[in-house]
Every structure is written in structure tokens, then in C-alpha cells.
N, C-alpha and C. Protein backbone atom coordinates (compact mmCIF):
# COMPACT_ATOMS: atom_id res chain seq x y z
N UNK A 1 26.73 36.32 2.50
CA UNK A 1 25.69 35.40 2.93
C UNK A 1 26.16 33.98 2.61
N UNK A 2 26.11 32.95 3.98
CA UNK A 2 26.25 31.61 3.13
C UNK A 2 25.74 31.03 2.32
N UNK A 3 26.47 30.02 1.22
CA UNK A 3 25.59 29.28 0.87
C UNK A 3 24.90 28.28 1.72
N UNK A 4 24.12 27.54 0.93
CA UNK A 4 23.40 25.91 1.51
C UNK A 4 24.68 25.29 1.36
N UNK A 5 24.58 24.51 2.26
CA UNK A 5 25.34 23.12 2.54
C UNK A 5 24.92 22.04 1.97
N UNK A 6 25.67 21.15 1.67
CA UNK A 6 25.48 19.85 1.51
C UNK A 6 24.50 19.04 1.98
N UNK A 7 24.81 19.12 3.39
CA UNK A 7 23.60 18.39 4.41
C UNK A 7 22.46 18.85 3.93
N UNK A 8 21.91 20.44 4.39
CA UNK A 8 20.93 21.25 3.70
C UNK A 8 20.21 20.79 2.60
N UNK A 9 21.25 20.97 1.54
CA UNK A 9 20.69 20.62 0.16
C UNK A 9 19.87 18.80 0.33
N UNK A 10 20.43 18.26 0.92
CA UNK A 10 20.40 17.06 1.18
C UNK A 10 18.65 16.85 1.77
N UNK A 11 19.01 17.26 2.85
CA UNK A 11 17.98 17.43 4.06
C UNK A 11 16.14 17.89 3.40
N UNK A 12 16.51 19.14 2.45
CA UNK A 12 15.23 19.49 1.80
C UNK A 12 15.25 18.60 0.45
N UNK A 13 15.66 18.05 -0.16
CA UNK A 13 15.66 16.86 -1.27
C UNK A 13 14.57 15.58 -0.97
N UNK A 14 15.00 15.46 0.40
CA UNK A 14 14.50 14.20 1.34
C UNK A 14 13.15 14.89 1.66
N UNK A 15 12.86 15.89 2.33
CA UNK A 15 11.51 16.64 2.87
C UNK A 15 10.63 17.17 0.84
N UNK A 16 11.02 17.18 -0.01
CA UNK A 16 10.67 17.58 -1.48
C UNK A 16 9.63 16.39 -1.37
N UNK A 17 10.61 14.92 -1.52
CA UNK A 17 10.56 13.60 -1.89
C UNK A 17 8.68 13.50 -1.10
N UNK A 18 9.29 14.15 0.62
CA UNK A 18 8.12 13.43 1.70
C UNK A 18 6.35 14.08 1.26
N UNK A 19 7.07 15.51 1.37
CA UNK A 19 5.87 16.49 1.11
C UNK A 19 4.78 16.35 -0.17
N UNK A 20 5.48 15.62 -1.15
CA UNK A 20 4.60 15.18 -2.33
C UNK A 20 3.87 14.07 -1.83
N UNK A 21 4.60 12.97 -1.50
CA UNK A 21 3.70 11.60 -0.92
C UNK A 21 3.19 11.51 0.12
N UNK A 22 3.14 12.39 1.37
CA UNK A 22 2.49 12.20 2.32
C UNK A 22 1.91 13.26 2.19
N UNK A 23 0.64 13.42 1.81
CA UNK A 23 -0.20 14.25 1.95
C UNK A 23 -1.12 13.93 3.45
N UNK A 24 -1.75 15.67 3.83
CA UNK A 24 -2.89 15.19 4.57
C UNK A 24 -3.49 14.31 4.99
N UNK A 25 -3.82 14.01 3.66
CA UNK A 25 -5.47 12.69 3.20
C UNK A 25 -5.06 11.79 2.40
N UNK A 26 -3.57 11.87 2.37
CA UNK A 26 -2.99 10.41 1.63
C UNK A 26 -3.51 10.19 0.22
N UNK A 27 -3.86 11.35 -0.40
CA UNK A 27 -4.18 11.08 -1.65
C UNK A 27 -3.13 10.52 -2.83
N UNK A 28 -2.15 11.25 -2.61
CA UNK A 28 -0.85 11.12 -3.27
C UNK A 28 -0.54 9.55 -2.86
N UNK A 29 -0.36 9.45 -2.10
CA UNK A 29 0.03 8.03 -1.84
C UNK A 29 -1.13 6.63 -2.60
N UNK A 30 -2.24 7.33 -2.27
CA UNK A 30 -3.66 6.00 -2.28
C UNK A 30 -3.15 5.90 -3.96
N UNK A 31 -2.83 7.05 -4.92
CA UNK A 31 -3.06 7.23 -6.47
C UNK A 31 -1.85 6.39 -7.02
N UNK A 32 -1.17 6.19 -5.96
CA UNK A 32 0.21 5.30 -6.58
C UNK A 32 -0.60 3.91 -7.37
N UNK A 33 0.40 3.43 -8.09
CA UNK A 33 0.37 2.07 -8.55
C UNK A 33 1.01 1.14 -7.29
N UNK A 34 -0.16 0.33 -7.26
CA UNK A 34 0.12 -0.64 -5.95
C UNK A 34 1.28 -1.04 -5.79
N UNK A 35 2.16 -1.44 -6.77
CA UNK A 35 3.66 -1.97 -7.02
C UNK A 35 4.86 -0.86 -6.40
N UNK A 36 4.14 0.42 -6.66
CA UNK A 36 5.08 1.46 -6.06
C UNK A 36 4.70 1.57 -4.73
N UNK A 37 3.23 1.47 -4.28
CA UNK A 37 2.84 1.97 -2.77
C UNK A 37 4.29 1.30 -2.09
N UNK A 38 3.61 -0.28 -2.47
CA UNK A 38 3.82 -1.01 -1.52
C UNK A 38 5.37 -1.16 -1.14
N UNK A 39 6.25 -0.54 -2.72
CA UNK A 39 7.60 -0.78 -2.32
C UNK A 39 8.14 0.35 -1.82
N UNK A 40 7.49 1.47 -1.77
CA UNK A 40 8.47 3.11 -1.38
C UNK A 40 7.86 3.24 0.45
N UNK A 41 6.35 2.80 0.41
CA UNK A 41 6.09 3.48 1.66
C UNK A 41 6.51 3.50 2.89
N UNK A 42 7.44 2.19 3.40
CA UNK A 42 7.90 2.01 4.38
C UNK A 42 8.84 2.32 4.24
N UNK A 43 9.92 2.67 3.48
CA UNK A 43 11.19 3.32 3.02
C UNK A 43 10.93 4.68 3.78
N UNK A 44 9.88 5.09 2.77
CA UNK A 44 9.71 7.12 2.55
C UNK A 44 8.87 7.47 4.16
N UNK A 45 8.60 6.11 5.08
CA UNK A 45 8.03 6.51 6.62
C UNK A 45 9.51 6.46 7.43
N UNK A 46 10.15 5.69 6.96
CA UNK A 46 11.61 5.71 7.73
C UNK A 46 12.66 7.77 7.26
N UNK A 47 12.20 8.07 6.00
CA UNK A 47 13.16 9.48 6.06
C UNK A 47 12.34 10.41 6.71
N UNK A 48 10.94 10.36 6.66
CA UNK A 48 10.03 11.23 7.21
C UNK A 48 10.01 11.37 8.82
N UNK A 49 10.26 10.22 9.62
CA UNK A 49 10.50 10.21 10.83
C UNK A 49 12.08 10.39 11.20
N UNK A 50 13.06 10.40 9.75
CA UNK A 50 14.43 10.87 10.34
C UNK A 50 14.30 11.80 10.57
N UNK A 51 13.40 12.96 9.47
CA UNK A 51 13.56 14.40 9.29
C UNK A 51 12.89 14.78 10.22
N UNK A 52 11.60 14.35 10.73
CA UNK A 52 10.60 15.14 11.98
C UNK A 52 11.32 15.01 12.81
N UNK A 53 12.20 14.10 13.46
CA UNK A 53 12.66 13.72 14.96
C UNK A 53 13.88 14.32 14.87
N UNK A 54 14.56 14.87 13.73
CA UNK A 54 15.85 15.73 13.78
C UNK A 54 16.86 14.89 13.78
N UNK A 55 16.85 13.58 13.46
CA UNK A 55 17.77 12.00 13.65
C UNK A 55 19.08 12.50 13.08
N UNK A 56 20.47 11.80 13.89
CA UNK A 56 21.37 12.50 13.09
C UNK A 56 21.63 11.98 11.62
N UNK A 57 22.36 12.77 10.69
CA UNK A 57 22.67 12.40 9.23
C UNK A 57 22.72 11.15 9.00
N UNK A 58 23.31 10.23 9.78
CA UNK A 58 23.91 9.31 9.09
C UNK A 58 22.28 8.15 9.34
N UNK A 59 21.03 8.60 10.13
CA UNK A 59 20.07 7.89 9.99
C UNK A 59 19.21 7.94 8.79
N UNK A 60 19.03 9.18 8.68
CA UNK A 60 18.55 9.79 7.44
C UNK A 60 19.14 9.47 6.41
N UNK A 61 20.34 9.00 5.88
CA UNK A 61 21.15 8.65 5.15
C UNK A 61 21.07 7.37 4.58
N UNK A 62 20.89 6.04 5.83
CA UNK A 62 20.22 4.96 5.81
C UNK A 62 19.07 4.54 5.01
N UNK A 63 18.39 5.77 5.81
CA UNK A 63 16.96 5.76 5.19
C UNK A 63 16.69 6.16 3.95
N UNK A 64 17.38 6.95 3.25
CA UNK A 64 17.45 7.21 1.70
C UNK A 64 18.04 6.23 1.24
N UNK A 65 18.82 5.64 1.74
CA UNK A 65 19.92 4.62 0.52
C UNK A 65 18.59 3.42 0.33
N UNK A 66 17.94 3.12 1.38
CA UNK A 66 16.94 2.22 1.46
C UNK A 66 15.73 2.72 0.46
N UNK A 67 15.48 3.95 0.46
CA UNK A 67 13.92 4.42 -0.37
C UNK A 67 14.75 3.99 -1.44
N UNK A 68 15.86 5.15 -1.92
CA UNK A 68 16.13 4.75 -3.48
C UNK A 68 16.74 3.54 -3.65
N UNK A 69 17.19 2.33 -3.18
CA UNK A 69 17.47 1.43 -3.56
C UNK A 69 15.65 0.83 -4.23
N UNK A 70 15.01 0.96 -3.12
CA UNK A 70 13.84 -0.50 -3.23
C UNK A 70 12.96 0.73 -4.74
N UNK A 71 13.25 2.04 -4.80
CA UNK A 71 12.06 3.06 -5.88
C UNK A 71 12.97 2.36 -7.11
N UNK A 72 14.48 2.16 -7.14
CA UNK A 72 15.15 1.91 -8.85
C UNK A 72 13.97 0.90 -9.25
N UNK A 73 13.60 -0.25 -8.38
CA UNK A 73 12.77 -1.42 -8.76
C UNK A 73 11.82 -1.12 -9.39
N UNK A 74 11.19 0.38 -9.02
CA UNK A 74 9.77 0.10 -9.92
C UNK A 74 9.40 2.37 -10.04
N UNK A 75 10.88 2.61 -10.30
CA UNK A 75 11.21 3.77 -11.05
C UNK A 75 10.06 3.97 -12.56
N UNK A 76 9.92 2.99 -13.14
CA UNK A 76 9.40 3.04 -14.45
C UNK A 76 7.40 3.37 -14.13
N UNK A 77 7.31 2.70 -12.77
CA UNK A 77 5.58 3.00 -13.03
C UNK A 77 5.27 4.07 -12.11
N UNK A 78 6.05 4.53 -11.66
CA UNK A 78 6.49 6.41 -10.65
C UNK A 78 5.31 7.76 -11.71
N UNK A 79 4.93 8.12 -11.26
CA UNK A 79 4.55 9.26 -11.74
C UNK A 79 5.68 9.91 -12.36
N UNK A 80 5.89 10.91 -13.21
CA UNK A 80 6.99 11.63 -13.22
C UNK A 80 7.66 12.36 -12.68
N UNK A 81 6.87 12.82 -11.64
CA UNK A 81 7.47 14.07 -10.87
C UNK A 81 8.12 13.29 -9.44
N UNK A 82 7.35 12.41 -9.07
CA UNK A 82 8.35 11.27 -7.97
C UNK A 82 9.17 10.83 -8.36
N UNK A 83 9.21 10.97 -9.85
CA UNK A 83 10.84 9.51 -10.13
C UNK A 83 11.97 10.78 -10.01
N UNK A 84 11.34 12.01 -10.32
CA UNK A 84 12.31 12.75 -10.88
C UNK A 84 12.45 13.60 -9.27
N UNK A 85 11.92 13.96 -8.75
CA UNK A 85 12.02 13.98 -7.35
C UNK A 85 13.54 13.32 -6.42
N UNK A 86 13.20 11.82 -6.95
CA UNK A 86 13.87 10.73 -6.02
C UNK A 86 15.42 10.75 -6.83
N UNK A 87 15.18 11.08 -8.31
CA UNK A 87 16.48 11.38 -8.74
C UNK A 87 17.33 12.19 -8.16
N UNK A 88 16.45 13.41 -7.96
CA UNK A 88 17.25 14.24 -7.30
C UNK A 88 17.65 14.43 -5.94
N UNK A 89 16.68 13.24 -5.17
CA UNK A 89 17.26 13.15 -3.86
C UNK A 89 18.83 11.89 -3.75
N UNK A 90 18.62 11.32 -4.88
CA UNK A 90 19.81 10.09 -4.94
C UNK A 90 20.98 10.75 -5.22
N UNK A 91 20.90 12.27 -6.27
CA UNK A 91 22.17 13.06 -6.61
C UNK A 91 22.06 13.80 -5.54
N UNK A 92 21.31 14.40 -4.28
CA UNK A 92 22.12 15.44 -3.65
C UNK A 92 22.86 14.39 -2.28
N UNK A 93 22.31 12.84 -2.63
CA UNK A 93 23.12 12.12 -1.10
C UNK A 93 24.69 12.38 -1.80
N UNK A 94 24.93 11.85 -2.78
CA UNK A 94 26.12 11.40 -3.69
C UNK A 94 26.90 12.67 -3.65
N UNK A 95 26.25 14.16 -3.26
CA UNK A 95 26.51 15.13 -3.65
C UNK A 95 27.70 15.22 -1.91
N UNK A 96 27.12 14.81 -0.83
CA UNK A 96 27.63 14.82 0.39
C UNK A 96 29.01 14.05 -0.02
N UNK A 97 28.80 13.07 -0.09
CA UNK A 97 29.77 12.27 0.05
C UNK A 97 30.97 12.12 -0.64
């Protein structure tokens, strides 16, 4: 049986990241600290529309280097499970490459 791939591993890291913050009813999102809304959400709408539209890698790729660049800024007022989330989506890009 194969393993997961890189991409793979990659691909559900990014969908982990989405599925916590975009809820339904946007609860997850509304509960952020304003400082985080305002800096992840347009980031984390750019991987969410890589991943729905099937965009190739290297868009999706973009779009992560962009979430986790602008989340290091305000990593510290993250819930725990998003910072640690986004950690692990920053080690499985690094993991491709």
C-alpha cells in the first residue's frame, strides 16, 4: 500500500488549518482575538479557495507562505490548537521542498 505523499501530507495540513477556522457559523473565527482575525483571515480565504478549486500546488503554496508569514506576527495571542495547527502546516510545506 502507498504511503502519503508529500503534497498529500501537505494538502490535509492546509484543509486541518481551514476546517478549525471556518466553521459553518463562523464561530471559530468571530472567538479570535481581533489582532489575529484580522491578520490570518484573508490569508486562510486565499488556501481555502486553493484547496476547494483544486488550484495547482504551487498556488496553494503561495497561499500558505502568506498565512504563516502574516500568523508568526501574532502566533502568541492564537488559541493553542491554531498556533499549533499552523506549526504544523509551516513543517509539512518545508517538508515538500
Amino acid at each position: 500500500m502507498p504511503g502519503i505523499t508529500d503534497e498529500q501530507a501537505f494538502r490535509q495540513a492546509a484543509t486541518r488549518v481551514v476546517d478549525l477556522v471556518f466553521t459553518d457559523d463562523d464561530a471559530y473565527l468571530d472567538a479570535l482575538p481581533e489582532s489575529v482575525e484580522s491578520a490570518i483571515a484573508t490569508p486562510l480565504a486565499e488556501v481555502y479557495l486553493a484547496l476547494e478549486e483544486g488550484r495547482p500546488l504551487e498556488r496553494l503554496d503561495r497561499a500558505v507562505r502568506l498565512l504563516v508569514d502574516v500568523a508568526g506576527g501574532v502566533m502568541s495571542e492564537m488559541p493553542p490548537e491554531l498556533a499549533d495547527l499552523l506549526r504544523e502546516l509551516r513543517f509539512a510545506g518545508r517538508g515538500r521542498t
